[in-house]
PDB file of N, CA and C in Angstrom:
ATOM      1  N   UNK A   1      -4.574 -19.852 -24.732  1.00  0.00           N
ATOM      2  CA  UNK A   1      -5.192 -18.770 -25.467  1.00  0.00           C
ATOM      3  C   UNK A   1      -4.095 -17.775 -25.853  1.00  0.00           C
ATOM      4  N   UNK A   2      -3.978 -17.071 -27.413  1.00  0.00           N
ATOM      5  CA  UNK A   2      -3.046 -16.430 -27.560  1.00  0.00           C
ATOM      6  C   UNK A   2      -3.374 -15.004 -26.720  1.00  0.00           C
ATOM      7  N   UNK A   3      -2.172 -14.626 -26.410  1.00  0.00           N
ATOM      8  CA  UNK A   3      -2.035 -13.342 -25.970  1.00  0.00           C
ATOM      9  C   UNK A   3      -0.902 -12.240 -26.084  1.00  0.00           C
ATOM     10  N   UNK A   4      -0.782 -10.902 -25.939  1.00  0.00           N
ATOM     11  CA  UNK A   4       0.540 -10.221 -26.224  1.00  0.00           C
ATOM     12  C   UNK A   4       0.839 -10.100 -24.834  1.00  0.00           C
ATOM     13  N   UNK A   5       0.509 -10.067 -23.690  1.00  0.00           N
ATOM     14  CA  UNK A   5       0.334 -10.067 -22.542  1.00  0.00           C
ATOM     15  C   UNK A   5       1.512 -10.894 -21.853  1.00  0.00           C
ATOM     16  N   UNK A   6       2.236 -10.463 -20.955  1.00  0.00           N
ATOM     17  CA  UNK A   6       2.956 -11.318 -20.648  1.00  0.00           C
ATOM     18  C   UNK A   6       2.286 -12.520 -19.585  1.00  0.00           C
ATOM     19  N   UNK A   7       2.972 -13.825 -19.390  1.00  0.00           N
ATOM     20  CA  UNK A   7       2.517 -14.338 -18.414  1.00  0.00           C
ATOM     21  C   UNK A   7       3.310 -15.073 -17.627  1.00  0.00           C
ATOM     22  N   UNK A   8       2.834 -15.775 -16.891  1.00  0.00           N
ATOM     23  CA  UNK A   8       3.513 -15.483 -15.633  1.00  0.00           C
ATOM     24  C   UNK A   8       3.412 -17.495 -15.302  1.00  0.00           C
ATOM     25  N   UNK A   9       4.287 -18.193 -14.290  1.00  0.00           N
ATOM     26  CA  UNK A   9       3.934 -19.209 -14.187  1.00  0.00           C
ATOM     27  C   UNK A   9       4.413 -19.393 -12.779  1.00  0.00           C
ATOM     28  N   UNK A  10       3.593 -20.477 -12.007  1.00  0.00           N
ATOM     29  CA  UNK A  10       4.027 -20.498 -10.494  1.00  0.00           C
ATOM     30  C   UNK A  10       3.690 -21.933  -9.868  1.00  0.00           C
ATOM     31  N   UNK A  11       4.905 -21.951  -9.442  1.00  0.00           N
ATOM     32  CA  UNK A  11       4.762 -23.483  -8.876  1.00  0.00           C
ATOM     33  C   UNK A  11       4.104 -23.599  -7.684  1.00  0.00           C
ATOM     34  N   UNK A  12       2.974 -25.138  -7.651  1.00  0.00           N
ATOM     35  CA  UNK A  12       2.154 -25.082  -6.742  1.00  0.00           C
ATOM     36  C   UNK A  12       2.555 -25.907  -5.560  1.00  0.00           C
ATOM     37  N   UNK A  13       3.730 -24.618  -4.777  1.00  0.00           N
ATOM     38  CA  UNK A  13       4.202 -25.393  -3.392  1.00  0.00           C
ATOM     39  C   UNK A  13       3.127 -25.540  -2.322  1.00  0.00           C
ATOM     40  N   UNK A  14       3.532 -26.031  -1.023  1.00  0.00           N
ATOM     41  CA  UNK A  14       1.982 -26.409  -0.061  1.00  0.00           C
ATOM     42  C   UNK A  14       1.679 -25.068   0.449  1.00  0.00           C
ATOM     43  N   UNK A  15       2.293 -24.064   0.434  1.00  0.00           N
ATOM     44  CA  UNK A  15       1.970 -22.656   0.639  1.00  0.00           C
ATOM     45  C   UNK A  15       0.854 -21.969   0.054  1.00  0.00           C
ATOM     46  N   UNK A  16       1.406 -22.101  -1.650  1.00  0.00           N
ATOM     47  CA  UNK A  16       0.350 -21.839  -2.717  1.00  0.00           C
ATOM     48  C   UNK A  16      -0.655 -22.486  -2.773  1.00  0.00           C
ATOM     49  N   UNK A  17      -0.624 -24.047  -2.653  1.00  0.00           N
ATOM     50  CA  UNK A  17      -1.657 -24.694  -2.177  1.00  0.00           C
ATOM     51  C   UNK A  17      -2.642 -24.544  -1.136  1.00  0.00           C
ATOM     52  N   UNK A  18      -1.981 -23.974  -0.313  1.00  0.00           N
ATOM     53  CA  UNK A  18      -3.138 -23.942   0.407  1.00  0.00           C
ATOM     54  C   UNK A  18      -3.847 -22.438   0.595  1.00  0.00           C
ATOM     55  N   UNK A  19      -3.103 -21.614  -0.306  1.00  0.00           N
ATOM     56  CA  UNK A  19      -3.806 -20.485  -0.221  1.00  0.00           C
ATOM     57  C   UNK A  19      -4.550 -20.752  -1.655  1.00  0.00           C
ATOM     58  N   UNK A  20      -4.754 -21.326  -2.081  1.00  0.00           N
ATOM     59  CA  UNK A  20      -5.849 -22.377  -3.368  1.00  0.00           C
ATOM     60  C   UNK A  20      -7.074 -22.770  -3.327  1.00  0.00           C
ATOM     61  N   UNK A  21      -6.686 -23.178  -1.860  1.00  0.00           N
ATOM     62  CA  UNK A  21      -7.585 -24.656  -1.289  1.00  0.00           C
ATOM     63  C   UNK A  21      -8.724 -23.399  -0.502  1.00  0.00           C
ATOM     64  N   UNK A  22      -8.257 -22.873  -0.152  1.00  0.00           N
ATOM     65  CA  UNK A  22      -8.992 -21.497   1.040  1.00  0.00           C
ATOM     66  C   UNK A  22      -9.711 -20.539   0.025  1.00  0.00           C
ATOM     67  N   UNK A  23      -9.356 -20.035  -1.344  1.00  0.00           N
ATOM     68  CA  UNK A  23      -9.758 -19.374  -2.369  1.00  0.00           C
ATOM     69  C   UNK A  23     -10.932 -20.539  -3.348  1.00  0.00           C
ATOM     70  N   UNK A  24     -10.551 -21.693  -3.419  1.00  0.00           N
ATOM     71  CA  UNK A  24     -11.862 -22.761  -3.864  1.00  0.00           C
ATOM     72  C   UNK A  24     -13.025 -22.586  -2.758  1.00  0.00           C
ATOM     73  N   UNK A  25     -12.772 -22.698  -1.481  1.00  0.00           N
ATOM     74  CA  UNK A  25     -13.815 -22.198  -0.710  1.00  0.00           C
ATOM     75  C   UNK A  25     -14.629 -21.398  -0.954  1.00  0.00           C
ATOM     76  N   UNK A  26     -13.992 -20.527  -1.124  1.00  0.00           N
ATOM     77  CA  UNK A  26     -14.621 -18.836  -1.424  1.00  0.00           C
ATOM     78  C   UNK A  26     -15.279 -18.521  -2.803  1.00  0.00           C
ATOM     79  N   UNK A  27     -14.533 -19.142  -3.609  1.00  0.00           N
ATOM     80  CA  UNK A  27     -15.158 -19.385  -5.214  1.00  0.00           C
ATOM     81  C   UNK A  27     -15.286 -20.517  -5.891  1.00  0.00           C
ATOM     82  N   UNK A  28     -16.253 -21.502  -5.098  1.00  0.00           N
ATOM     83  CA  UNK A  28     -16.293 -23.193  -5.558  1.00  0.00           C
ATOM     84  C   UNK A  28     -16.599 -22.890  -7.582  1.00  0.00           C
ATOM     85  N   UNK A  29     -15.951 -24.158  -7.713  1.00  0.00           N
ATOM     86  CA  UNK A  29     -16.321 -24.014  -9.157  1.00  0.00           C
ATOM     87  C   UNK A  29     -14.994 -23.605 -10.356  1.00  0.00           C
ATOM     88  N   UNK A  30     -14.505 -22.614  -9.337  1.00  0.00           N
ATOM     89  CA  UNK A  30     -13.778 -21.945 -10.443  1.00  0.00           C
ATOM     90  C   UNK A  30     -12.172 -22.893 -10.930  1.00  0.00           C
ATOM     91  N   UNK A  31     -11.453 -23.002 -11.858  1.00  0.00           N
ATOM     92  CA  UNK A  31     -10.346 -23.575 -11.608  1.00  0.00           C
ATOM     93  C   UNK A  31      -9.274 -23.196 -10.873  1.00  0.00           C
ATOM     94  N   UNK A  32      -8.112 -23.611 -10.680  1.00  0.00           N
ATOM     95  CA  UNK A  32      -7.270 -23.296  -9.897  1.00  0.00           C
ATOM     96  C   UNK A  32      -6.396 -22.171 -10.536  1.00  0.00           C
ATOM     97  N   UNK A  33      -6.308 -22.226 -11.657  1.00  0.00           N
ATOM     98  CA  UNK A  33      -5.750 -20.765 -12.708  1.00  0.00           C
ATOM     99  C   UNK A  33      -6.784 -19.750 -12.419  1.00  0.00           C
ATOM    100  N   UNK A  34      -7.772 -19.894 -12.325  1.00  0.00           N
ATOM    101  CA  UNK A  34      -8.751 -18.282 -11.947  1.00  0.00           C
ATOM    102  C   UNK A  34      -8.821 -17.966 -10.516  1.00  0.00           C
ATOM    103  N   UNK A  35      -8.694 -19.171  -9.528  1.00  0.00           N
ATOM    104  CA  UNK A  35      -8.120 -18.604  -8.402  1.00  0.00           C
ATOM    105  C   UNK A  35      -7.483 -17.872  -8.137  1.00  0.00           C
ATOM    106  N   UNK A  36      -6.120 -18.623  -8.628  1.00  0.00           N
ATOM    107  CA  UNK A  36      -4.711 -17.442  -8.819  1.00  0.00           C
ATOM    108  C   UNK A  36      -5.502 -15.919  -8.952  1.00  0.00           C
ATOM    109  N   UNK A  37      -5.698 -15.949 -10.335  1.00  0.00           N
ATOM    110  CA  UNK A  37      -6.261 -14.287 -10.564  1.00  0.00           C
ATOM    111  C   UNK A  37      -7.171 -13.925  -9.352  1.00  0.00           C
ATOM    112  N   UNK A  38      -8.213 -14.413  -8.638  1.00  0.00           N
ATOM    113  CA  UNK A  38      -9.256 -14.255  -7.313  1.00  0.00           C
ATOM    114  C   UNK A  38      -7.821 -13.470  -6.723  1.00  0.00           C
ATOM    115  N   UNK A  39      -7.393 -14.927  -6.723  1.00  0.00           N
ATOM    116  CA  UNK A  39      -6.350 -13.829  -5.443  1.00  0.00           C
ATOM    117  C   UNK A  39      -5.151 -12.703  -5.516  1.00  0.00           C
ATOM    118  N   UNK A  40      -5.474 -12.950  -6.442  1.00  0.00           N
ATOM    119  CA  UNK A  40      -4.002 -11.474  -6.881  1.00  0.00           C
ATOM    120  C   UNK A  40      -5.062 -10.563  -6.842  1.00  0.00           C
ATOM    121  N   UNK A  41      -6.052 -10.014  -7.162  1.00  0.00           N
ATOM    122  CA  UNK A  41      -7.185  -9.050  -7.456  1.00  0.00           C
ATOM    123  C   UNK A  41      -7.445  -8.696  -5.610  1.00  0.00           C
ATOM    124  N   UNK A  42      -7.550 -10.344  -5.285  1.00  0.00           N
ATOM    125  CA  UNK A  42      -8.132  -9.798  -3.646  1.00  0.00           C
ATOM    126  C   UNK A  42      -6.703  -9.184  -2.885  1.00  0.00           C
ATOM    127  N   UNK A  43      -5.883  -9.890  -3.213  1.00  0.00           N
ATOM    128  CA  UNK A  43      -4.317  -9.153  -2.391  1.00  0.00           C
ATOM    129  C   UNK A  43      -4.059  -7.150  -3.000  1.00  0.00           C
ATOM    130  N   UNK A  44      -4.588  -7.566  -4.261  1.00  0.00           N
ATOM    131  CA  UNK A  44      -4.185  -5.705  -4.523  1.00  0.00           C
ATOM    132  C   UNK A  44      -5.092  -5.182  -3.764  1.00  0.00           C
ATOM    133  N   UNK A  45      -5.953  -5.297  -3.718  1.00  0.00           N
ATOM    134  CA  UNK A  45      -6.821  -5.002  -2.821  1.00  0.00           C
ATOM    135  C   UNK A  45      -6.354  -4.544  -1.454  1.00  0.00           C
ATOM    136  N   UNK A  46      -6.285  -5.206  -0.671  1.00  0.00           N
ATOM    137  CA  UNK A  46      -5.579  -5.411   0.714  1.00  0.00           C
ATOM    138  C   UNK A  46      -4.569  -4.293   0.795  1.00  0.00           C
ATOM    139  N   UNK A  47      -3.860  -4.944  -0.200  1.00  0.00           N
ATOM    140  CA  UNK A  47      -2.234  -4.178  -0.005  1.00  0.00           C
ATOM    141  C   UNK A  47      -2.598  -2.845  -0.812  1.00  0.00           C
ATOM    142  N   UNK A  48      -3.200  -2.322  -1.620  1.00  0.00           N
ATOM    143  CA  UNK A  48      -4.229  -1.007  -1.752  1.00  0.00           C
ATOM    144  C   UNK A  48      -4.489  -0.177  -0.242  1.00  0.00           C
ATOM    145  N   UNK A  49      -5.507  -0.892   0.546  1.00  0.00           N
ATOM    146  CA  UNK A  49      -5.908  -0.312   1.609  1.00  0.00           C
ATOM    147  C   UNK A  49      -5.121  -0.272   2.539  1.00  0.00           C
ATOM    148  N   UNK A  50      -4.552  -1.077   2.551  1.00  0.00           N
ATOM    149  CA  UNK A  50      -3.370  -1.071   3.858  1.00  0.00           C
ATOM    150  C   UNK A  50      -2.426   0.427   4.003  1.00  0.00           C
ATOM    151  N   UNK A  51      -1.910   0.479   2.462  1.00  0.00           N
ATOM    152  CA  UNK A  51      -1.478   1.714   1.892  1.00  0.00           C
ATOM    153  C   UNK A  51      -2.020   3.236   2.042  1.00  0.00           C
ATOM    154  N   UNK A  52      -2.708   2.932   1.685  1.00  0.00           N
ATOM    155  CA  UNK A  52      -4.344   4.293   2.295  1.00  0.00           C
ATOM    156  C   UNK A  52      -4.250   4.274   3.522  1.00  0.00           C
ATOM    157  N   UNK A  53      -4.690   3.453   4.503  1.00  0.00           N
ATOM    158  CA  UNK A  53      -4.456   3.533   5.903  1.00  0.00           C
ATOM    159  C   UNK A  53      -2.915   3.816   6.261  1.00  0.00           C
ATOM    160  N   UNK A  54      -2.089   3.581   5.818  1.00  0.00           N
ATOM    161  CA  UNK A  54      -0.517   3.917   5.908  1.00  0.00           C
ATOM    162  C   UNK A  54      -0.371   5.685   6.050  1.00  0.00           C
ATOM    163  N   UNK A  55      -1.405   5.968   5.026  1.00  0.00           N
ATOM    164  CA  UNK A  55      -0.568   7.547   4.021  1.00  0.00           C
ATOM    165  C   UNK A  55      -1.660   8.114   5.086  1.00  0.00           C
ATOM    166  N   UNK A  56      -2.935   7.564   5.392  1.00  0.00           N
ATOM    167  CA  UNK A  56      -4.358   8.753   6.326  1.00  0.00           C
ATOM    168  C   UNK A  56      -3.399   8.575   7.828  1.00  0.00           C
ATOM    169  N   UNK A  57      -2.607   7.518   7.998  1.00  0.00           N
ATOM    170  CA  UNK A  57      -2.587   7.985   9.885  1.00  0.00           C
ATOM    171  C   UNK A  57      -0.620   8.765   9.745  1.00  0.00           C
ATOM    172  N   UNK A  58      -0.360   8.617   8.942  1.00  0.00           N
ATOM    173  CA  UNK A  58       0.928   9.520   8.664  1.00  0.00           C
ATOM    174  C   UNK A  58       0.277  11.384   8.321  1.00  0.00           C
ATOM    175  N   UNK A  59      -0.408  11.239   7.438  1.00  0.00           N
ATOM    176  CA  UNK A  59      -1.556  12.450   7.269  1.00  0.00           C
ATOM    177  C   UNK A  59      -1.846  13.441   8.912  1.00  0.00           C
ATOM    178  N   UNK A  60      -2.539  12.086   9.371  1.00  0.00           N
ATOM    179  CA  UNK A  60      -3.443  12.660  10.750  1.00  0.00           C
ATOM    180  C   UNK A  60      -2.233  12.998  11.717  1.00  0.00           C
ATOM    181  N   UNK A  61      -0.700  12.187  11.664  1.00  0.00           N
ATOM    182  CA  UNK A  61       0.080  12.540  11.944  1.00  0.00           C
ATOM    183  C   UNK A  61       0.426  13.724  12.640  1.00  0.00           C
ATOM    184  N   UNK A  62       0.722  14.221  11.105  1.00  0.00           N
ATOM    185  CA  UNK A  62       1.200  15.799  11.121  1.00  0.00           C
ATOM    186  C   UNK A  62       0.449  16.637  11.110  1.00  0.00           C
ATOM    187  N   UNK A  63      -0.849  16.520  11.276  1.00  0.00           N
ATOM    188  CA  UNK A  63      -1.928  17.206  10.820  1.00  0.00           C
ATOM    189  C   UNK A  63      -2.125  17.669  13.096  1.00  0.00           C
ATOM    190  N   UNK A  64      -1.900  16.466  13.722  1.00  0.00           N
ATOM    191  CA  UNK A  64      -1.581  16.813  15.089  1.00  0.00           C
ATOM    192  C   UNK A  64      -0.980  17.266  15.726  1.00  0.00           C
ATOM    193  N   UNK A  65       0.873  17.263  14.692  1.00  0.00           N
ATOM    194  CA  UNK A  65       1.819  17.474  15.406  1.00  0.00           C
ATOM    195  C   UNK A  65       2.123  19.039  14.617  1.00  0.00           C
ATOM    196  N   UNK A  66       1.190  19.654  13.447  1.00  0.00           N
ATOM    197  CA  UNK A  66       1.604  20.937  13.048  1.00  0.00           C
ATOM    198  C   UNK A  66       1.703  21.952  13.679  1.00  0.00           C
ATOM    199  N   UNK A  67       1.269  22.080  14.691  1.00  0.00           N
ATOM    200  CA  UNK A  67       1.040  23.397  15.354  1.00  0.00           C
ATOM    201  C   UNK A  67       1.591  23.765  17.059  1.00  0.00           C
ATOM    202  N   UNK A  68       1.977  21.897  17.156  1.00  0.00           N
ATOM    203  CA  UNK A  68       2.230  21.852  18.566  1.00  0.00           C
ATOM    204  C   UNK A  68       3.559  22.612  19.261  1.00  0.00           C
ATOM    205  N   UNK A  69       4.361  22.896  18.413  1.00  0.00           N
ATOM    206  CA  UNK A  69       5.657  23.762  18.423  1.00  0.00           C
ATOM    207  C   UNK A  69       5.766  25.436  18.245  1.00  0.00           C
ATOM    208  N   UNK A  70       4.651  25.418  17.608  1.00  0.00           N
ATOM    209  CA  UNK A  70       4.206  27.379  17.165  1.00  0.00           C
ATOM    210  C   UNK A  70       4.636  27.790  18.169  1.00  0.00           C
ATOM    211  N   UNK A  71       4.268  28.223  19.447  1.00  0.00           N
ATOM    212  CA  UNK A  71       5.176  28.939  20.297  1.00  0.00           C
ATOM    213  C   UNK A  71       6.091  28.906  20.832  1.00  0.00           C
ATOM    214  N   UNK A  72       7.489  28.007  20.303  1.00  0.00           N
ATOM    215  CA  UNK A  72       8.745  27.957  20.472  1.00  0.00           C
ATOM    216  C   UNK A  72       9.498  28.759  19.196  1.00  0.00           C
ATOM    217  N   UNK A  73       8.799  29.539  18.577  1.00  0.00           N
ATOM    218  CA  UNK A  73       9.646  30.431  16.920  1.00  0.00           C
ATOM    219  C   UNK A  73       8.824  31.666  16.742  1.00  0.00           C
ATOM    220  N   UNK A  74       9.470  32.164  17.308  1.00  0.00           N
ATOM    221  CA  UNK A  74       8.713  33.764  16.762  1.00  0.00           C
ATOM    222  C   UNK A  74       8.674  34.036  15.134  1.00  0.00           C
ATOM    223  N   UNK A  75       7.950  35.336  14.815  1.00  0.00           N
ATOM    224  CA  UNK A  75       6.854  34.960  13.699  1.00  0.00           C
ATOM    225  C   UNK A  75       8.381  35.052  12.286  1.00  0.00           C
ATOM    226  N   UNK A  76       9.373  35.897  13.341  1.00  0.00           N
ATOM    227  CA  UNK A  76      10.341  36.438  12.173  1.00  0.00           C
ATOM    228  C   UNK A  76      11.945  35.073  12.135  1.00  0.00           C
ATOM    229  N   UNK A  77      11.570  34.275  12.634  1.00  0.00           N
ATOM    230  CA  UNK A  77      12.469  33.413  12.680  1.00  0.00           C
ATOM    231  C   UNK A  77      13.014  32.707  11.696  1.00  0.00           C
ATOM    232  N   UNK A  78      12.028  32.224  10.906  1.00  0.00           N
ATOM    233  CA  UNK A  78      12.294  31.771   9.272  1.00  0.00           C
ATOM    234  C   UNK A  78      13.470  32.770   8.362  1.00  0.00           C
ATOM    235  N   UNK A  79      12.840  34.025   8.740  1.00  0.00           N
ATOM    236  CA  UNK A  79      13.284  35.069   7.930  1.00  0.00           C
ATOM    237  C   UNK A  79      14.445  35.647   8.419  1.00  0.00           C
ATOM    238  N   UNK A  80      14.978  35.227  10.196  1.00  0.00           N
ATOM    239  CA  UNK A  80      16.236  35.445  10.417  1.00  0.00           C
ATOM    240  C   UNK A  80      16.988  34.831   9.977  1.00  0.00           C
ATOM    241  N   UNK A  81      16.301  33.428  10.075  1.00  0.00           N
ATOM    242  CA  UNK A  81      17.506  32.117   9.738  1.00  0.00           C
ATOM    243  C   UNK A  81      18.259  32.212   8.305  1.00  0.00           C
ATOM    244  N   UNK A  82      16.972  32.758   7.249  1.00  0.00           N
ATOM    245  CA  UNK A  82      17.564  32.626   6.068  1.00  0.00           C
ATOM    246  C   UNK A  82      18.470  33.921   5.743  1.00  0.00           C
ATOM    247  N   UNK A  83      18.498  34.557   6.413  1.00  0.00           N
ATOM    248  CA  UNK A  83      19.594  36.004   6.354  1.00  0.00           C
ATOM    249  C   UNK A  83      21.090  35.475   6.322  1.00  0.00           C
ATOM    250  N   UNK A  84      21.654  34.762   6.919  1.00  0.00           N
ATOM    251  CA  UNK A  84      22.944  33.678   6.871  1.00  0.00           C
ATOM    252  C   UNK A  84      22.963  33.590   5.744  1.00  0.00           C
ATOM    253  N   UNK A  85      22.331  32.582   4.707  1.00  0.00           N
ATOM    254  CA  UNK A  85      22.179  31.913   4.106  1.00  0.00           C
ATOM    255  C   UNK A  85      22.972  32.679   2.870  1.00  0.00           C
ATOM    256  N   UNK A  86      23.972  31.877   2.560  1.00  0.00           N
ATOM    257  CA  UNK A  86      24.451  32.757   0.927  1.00  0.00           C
ATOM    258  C   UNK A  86      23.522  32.355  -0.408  1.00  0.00           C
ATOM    259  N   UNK A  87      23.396  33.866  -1.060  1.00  0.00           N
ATOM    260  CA  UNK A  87      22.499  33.578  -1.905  1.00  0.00           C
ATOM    261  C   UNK A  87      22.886  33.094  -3.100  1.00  0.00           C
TER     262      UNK A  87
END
């Protein structure tokens, strides 16, 4: 089918194969070229959320560790430190 789209081509080692064979399961019927697409759609996916869960427990992180130091810096400390500082 024409397209402006680039495309893409991939050899079907027993790797790919069998992540094929496991995706025909899941979507009997379909050919092995719309698999491919099944599974690139289901991997962004994944690797989407994985990402989200990456950035929320880095988040919850600091969101635990913000305050745990407050009483080691008095309130004017920022404002001593930057007195050094050439402007």
């Amino acid at each position: 089918m024409p397209t402006t789209r680039p495309r893409h081509q991939i050899t079907e080692t027993p790797a790919v194969a069998r992540a094929l064979d496991l995706a025909a399961q899941r979507w009997p019927g379909e050919s092995r070229g719309q698999l491919l697409v099944h599974l690139v759609h289901e991997g962004s996916k994944v690797l989407g959320e994985e990402m989200n869960d990456g950035a929320a427990r880095r988040a919850r992180a600091v969101e635990l560790t913000s305050a745990k130091y407050v009483d080691l810096f008095d309130e004017d400390y920022l404002q001593d430190l930057r007195k050094d500082w050439a402007e």
